[in-house]
N, C-alpha and C. Protein backbone atom coordinates (compact mmCIF):
# COMPACT_ATOMS: atom_id res chain seq x y z
N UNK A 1 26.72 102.72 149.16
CA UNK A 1 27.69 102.24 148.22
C UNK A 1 28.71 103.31 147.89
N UNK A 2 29.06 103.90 148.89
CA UNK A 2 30.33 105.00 148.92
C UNK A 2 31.53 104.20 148.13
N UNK A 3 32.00 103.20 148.44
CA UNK A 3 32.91 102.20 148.06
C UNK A 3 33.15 102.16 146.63
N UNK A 4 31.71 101.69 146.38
CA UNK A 4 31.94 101.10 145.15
C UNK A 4 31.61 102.14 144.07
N UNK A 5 33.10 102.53 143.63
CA UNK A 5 33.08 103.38 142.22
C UNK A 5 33.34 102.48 140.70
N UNK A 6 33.30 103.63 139.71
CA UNK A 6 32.92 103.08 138.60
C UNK A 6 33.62 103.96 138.06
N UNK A 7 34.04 104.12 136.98
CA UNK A 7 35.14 104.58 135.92
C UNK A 7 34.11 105.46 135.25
N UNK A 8 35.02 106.22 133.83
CA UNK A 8 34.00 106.47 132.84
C UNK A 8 33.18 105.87 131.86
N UNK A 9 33.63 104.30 131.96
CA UNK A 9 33.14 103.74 131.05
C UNK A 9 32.51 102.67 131.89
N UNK A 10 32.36 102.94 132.75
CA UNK A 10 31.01 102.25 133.77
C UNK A 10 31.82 100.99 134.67
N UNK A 11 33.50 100.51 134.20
CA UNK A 11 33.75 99.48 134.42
C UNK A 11 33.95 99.81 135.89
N UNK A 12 33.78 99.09 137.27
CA UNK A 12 34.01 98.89 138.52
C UNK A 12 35.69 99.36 139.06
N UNK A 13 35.59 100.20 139.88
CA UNK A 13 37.36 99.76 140.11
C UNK A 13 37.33 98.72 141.28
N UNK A 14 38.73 98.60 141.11
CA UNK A 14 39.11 97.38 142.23
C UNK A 14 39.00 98.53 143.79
N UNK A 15 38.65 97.77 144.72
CA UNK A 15 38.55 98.64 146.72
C UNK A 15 39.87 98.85 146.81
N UNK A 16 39.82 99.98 147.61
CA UNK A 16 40.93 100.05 148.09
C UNK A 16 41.79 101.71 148.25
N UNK A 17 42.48 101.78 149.16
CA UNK A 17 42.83 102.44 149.70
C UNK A 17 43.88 103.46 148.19
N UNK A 18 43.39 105.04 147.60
CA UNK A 18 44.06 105.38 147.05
C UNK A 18 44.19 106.72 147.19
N UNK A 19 45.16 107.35 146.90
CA UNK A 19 45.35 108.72 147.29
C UNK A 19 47.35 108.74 147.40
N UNK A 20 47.71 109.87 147.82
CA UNK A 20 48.88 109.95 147.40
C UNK A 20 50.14 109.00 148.07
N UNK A 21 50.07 108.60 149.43
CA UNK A 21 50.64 107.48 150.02
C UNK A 21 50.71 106.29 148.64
N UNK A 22 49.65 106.00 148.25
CA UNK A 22 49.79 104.62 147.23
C UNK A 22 49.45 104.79 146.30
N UNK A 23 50.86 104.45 145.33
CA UNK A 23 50.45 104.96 143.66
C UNK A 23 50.14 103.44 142.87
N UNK A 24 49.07 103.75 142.09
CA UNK A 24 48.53 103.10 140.98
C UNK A 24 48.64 102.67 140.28
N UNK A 25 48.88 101.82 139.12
CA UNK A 25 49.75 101.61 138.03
C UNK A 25 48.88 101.90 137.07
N UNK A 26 49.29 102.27 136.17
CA UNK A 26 48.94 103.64 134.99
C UNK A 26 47.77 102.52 134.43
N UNK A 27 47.37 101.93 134.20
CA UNK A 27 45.91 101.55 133.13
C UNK A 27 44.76 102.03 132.94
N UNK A 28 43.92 102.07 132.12
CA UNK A 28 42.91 102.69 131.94
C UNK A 28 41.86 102.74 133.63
N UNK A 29 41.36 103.34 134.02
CA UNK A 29 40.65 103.58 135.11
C UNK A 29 41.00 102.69 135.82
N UNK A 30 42.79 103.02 136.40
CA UNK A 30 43.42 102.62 137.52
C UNK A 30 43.96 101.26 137.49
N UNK A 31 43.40 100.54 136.14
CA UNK A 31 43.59 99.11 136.58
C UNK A 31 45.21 99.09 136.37
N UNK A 32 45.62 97.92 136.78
CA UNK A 32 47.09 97.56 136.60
C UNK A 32 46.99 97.37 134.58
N UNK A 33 48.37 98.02 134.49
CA UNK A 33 48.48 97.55 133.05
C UNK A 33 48.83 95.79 132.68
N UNK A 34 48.54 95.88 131.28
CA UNK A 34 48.11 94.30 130.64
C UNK A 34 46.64 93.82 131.32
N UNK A 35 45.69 94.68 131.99
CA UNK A 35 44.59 94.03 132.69
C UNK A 35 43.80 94.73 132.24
N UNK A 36 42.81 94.08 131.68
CA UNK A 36 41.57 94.59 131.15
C UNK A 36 40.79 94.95 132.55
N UNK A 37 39.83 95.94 132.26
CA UNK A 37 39.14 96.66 133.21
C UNK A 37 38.12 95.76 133.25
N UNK A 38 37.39 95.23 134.37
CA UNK A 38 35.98 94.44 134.58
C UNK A 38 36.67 92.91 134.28
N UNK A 39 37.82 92.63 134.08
CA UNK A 39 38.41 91.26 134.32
C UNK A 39 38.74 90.59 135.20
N UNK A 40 39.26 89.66 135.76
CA UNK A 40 40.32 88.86 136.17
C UNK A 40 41.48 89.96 136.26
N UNK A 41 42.31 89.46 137.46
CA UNK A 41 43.46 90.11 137.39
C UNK A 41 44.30 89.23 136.43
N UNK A 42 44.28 88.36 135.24
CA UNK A 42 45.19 87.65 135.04
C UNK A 42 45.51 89.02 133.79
N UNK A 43 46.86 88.91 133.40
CA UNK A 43 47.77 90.09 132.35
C UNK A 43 47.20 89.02 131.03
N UNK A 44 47.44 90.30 129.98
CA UNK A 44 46.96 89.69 128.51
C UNK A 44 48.26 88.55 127.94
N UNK A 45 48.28 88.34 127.13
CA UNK A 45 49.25 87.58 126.75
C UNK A 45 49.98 88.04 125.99
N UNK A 46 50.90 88.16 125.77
CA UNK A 46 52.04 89.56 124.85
C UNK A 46 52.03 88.78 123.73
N UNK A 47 52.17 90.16 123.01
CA UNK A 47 52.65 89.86 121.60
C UNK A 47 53.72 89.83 120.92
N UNK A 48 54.14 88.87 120.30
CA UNK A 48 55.45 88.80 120.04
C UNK A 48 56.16 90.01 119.76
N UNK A 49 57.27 90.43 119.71
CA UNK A 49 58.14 91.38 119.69
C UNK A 49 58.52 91.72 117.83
N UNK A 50 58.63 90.41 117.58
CA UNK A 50 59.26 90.38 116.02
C UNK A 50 58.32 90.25 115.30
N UNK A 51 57.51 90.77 114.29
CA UNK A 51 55.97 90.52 113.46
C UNK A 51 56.66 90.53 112.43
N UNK A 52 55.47 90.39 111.63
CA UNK A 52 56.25 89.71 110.05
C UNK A 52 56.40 91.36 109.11
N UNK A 53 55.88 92.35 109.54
CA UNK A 53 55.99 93.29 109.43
C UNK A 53 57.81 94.53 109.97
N UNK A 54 58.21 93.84 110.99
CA UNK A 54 59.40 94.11 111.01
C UNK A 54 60.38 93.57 110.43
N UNK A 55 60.19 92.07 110.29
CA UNK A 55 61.15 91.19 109.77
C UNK A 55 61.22 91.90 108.35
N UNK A 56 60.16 92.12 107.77
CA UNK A 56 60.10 92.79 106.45
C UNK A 56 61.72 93.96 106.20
N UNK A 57 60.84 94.67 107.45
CA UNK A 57 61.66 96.02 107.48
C UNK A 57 62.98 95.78 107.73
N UNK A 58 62.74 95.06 108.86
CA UNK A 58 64.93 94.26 108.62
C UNK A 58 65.47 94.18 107.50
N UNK A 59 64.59 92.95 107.28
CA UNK A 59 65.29 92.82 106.01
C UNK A 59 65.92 93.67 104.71
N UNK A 60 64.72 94.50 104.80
CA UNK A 60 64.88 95.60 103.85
C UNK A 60 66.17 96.56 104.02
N UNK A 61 65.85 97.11 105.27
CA UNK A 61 67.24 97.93 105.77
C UNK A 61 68.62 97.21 105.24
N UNK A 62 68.62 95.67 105.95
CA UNK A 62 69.53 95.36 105.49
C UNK A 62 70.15 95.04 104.22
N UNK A 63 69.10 94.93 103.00
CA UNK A 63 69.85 95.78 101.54
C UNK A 63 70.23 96.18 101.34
N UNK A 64 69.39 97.45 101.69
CA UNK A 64 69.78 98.74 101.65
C UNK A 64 71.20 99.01 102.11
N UNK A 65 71.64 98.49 103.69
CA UNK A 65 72.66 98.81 103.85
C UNK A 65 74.20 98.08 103.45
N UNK A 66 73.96 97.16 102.55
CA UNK A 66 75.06 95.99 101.77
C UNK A 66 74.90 97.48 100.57
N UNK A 67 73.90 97.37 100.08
CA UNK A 67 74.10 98.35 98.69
C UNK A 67 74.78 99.61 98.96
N UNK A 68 74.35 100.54 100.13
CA UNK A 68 75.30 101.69 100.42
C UNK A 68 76.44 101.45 100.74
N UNK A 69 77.21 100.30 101.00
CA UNK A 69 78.39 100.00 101.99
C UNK A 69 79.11 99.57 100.64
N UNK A 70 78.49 99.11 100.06
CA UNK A 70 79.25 98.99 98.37
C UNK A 70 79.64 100.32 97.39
N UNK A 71 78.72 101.26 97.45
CA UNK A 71 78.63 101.84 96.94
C UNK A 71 79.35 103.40 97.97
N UNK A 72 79.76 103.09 98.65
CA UNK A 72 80.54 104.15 99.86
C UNK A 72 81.51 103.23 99.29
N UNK A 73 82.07 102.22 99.72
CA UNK A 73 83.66 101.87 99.47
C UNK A 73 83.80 102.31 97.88
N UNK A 74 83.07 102.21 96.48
CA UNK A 74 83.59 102.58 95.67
C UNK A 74 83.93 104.25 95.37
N UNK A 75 83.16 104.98 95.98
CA UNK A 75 82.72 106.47 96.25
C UNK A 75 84.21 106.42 97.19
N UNK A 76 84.79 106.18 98.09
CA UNK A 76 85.97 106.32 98.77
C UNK A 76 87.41 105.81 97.83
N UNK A 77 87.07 105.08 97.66
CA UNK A 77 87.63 104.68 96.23
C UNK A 77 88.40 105.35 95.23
N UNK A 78 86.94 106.16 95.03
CA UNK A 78 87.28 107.19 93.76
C UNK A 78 88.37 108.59 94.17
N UNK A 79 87.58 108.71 95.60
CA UNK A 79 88.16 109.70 96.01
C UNK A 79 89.80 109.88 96.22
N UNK A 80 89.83 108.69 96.66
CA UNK A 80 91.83 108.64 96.89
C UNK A 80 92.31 108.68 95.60
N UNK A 81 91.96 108.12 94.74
CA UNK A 81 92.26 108.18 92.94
C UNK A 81 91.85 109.92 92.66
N UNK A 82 91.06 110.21 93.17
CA UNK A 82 91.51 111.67 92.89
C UNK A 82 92.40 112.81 93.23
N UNK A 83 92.37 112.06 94.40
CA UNK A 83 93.73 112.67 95.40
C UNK A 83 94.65 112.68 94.90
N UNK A 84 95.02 111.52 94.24
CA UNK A 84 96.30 110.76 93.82
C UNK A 84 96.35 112.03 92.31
N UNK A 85 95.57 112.20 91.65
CA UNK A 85 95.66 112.34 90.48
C UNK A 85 95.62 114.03 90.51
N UNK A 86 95.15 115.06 91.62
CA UNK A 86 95.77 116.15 92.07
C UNK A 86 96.88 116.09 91.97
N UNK A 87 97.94 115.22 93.33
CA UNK A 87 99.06 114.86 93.41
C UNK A 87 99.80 115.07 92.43
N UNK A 88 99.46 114.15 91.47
CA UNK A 88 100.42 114.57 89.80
C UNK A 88 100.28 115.64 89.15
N UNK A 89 99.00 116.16 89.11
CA UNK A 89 98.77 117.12 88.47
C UNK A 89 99.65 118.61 88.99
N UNK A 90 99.52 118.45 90.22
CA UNK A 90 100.37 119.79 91.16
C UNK A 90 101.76 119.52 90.83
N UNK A 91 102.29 118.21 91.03
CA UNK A 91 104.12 117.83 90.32
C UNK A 91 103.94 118.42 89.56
N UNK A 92 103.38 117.75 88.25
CA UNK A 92 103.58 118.20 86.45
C UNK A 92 103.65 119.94 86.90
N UNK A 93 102.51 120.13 87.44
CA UNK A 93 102.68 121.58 86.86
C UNK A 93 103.83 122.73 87.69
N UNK A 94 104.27 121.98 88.88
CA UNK A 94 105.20 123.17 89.01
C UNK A 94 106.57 122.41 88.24
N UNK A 95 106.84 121.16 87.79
CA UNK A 95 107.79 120.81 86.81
C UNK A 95 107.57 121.63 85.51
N UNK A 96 106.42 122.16 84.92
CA UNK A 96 106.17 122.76 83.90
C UNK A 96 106.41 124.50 84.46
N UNK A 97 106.42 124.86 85.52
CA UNK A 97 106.68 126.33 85.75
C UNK A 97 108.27 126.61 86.11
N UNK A 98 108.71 125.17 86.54
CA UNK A 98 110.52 125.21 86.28
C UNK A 98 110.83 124.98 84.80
N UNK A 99 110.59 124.88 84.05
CA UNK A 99 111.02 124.68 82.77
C UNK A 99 110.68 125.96 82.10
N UNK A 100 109.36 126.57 82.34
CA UNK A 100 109.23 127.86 82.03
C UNK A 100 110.38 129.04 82.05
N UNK A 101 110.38 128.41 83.58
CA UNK A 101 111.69 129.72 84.16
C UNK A 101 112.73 129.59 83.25
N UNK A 102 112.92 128.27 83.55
CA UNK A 102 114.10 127.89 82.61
C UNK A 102 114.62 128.13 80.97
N UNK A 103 113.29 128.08 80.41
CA UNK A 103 113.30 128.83 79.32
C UNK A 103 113.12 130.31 78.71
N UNK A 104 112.94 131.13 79.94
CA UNK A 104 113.02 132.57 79.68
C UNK A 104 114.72 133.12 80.28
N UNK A 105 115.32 132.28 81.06
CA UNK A 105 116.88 132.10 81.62
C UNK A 105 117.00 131.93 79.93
N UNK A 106 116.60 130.86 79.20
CA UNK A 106 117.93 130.64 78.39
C UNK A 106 117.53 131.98 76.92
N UNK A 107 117.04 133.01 77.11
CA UNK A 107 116.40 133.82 76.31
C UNK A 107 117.27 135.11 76.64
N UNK A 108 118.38 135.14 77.73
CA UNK A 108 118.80 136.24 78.34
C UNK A 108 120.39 136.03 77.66
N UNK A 109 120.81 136.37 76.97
CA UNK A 109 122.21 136.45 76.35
C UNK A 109 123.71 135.95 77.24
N UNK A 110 123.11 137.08 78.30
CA UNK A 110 124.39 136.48 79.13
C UNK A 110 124.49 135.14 80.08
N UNK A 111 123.10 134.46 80.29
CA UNK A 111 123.18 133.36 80.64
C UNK A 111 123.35 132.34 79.49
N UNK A 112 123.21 132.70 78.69
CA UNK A 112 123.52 131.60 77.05
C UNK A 112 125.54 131.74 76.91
N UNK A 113 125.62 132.95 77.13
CA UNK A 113 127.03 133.16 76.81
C UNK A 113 127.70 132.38 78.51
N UNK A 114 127.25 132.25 79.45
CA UNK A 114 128.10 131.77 80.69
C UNK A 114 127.82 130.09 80.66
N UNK A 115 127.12 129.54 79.93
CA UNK A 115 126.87 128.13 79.51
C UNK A 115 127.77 127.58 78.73
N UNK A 116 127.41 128.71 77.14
CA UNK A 116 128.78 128.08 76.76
C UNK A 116 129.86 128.32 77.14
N UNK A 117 130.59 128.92 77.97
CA UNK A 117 131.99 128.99 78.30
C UNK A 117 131.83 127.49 79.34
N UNK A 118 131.03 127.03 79.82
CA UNK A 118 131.06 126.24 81.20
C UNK A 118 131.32 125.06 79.35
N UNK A 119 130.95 124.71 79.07
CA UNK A 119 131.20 123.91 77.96
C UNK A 119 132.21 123.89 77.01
N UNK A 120 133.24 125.32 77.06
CA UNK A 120 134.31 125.17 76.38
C UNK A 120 134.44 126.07 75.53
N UNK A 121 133.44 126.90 75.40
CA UNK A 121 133.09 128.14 73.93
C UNK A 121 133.89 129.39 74.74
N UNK A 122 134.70 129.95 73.28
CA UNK A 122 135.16 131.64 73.59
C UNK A 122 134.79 132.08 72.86
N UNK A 123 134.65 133.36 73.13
CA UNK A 123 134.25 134.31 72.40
C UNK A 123 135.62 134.92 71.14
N UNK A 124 135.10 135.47 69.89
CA UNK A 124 136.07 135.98 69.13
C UNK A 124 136.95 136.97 69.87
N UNK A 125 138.51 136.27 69.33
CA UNK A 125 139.25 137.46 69.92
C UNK A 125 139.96 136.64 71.54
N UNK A 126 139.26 136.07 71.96
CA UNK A 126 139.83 135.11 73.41
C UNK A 126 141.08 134.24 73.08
N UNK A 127 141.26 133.90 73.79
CA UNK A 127 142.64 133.17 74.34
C UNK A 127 142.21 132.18 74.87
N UNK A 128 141.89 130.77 74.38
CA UNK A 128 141.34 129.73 75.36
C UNK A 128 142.03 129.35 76.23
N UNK A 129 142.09 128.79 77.44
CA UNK A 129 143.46 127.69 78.13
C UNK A 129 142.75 126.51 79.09
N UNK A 130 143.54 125.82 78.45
CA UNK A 130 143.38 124.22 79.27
C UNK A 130 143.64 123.98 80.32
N UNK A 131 143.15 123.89 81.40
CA UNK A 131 143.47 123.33 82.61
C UNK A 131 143.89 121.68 82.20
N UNK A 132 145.13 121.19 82.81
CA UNK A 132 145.60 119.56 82.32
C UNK A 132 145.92 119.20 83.75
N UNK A 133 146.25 118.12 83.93
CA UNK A 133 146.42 117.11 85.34
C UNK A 133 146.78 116.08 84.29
N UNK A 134 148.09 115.50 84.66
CA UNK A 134 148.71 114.45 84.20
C UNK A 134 148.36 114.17 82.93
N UNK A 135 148.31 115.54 82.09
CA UNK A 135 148.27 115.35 80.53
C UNK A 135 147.04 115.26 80.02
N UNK A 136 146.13 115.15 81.04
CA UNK A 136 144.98 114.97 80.44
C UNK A 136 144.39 116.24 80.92
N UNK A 137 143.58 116.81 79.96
CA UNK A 137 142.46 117.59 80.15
C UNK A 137 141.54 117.72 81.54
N UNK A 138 141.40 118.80 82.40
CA UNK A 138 140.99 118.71 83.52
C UNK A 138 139.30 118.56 83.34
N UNK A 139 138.41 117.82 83.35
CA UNK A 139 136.98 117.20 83.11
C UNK A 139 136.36 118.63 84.64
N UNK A 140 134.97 119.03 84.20
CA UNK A 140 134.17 119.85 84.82
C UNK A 140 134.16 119.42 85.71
N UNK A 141 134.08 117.73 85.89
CA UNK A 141 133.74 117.06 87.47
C UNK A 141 134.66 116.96 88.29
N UNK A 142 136.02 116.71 87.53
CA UNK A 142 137.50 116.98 87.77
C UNK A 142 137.63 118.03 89.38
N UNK A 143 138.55 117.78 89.64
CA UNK A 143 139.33 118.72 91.19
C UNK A 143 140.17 118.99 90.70
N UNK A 144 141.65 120.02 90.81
CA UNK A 144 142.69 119.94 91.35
C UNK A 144 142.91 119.57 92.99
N UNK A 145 143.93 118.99 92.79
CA UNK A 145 144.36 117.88 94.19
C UNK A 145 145.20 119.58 95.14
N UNK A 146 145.15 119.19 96.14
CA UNK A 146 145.12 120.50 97.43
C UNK A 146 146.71 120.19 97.42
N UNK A 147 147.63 121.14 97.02
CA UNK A 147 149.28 121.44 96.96
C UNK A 147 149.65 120.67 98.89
N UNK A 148 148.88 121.06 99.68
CA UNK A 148 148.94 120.62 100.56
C UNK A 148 149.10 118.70 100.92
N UNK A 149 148.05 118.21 99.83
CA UNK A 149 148.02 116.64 100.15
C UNK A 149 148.95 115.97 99.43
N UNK A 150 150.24 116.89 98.50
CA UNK A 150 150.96 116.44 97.73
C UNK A 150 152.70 115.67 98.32
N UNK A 151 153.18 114.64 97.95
CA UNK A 151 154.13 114.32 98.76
C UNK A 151 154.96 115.39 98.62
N UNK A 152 156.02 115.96 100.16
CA UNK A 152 156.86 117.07 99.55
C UNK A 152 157.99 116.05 99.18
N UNK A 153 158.87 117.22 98.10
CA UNK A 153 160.15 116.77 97.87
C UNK A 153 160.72 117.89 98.01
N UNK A 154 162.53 117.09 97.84
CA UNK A 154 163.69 117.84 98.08
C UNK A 154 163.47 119.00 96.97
N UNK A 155 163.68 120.49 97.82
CA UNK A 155 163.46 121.25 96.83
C UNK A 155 165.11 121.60 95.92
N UNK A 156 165.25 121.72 94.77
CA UNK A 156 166.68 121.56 93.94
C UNK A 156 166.65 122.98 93.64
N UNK A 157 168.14 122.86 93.50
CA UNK A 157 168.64 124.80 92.57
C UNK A 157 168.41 124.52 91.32
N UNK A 158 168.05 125.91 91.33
CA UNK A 158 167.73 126.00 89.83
C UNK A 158 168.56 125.94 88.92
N UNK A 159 169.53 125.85 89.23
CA UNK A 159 170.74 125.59 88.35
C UNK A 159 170.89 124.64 87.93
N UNK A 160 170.51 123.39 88.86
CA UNK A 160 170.52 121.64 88.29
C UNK A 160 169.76 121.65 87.38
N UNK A 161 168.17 122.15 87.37
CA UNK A 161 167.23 122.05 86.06
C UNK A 161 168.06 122.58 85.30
N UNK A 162 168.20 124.07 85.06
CA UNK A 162 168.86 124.36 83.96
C UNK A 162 170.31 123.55 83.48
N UNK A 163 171.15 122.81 84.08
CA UNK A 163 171.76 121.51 83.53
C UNK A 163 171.77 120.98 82.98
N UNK A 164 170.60 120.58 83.42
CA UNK A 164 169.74 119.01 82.98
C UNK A 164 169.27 119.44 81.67
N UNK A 165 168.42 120.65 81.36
CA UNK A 165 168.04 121.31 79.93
C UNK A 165 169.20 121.10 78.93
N UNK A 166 170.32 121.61 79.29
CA UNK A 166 171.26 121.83 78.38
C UNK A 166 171.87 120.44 78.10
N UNK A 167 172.03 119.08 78.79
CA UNK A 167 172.21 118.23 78.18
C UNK A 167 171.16 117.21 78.02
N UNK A 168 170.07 117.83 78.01
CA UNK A 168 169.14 116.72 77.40
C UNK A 168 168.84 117.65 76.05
N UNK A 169 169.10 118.86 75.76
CA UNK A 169 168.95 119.46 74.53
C UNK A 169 170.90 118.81 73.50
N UNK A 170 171.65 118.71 74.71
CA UNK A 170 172.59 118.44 73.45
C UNK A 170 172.81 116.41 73.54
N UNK A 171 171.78 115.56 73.91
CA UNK A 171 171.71 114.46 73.56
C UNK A 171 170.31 113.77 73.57
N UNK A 172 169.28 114.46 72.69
CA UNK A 172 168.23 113.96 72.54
C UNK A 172 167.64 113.01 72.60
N UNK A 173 166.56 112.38 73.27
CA UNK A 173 165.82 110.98 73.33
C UNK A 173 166.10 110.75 71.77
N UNK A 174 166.37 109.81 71.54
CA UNK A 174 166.08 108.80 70.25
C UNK A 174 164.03 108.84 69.76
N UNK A 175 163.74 109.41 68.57
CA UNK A 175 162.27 109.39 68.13
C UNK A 175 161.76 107.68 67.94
N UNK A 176 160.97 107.05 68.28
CA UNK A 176 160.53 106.23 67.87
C UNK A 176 159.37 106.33 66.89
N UNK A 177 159.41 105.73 65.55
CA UNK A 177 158.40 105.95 64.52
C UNK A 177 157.09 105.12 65.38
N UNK A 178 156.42 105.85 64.63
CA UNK A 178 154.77 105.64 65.32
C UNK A 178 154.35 104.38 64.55
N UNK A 179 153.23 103.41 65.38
CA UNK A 179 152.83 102.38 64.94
C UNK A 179 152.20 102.58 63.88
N UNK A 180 152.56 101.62 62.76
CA UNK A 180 152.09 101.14 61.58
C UNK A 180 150.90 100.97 61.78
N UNK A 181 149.72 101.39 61.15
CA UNK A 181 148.29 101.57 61.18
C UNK A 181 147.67 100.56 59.81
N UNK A 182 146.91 100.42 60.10
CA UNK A 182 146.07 100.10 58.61
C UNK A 182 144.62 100.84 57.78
N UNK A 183 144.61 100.53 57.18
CA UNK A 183 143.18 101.12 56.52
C UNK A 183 141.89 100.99 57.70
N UNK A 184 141.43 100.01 58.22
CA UNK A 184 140.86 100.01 59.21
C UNK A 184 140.77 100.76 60.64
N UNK A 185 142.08 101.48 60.79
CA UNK A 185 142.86 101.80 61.80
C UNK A 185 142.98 101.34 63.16
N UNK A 186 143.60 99.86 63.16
CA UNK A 186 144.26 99.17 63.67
C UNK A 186 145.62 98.85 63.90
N UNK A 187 146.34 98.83 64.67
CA UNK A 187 147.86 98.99 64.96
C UNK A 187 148.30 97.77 64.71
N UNK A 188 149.41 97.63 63.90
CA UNK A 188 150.13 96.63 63.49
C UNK A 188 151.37 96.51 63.82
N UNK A 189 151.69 95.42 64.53
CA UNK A 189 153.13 95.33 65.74
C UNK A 189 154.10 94.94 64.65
N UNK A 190 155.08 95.54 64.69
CA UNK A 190 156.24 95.17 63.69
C UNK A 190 157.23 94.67 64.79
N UNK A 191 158.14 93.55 63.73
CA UNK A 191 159.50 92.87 64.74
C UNK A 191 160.47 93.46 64.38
């Protein structure tokens, strides 16, 4: 009975030719797996894949992961609202370190004194003068117009102006009295 071997647990193996030419399939003392040793070659019958023990665990996970996915979007959430609220905070404060500046500028005499002149202030003792354009007061935002973009005219001797002085000094415009006003000060058209 050279043939006929036996395992460690006494069960029979199947005859047959083994050694390294022909490999085995891994089961307990050689047998094919799903085959009980000392059986039938028929395979066991599988067990379902899904037990009520995973379904559990599915399920569970999948709580779990609705509750973190809620709780990540509000957590992301927060975060851009903080971003945002850096954001302002970094404005405000270099708006608050220009105003700073700005207020140690207006602490320096001679920038207080070059303000008010930009506004119209002299100092005691000055000579103010008006820049005018067609009678009116020349405004900060104001230009003078470029001598260049001006229409030319015929240039006259000076002798005609001075002419013209001497008889418009010896036949004066006629004064017209100024409109009649009222207490309200409203102009009242006389006939």
């Amino acid at each position: 009975m050279a043939d006929d071997r036996r395992d460690s647990r006494g069960a029979r193996r199947p005859r047959g030719r083994t050694g390294p030419g022909r490999a085995t399939s891994g089961g307990p003392g050689g047998a094919p797996r799903g085959v009980r040793p000392g059986s039938s070659e028929r395979p066991a019958p599988r067990r379902p894949r899904l037990t009520g023990r995973a379904a559990v665990l599915v399920l569970v996970l999948a709580v779990l992961a609705v509750s973190y996915a809620s709780s990540m979007r509000a957590f992301l959430h927060q975060r851009s609202e903080i971003a945002e609220l850096k954001a302002q905070i970094a404005e405000r404060r270099a708006a608050i370190d220009d105003l700073e500046r700005e207020k140690k500028r207006w602490q320096d005499p001679a920038f207080v004194q070059s303000r008010a002149r930009d506004i119209g202030y002299v100092m005691r003792g000055e000579t103010p003068f008006v820049v005018l354009q067609d009678g009116e007061p020349l405004t900060t935002g104001a230009t003078l117009s470029d001598p260049d973009d001006l229409p030319e005219q015929a240039p006259t001797a000076w002798w005609v102006d001075a002419w013209d002085s001497v008889r418009l000094a010896g036949h004066p415009p006629k004064d017209e009295p100024p409109p009649a006003t009222t207490i309200d000060g409203t102009t009242e058209e006389t006939e």
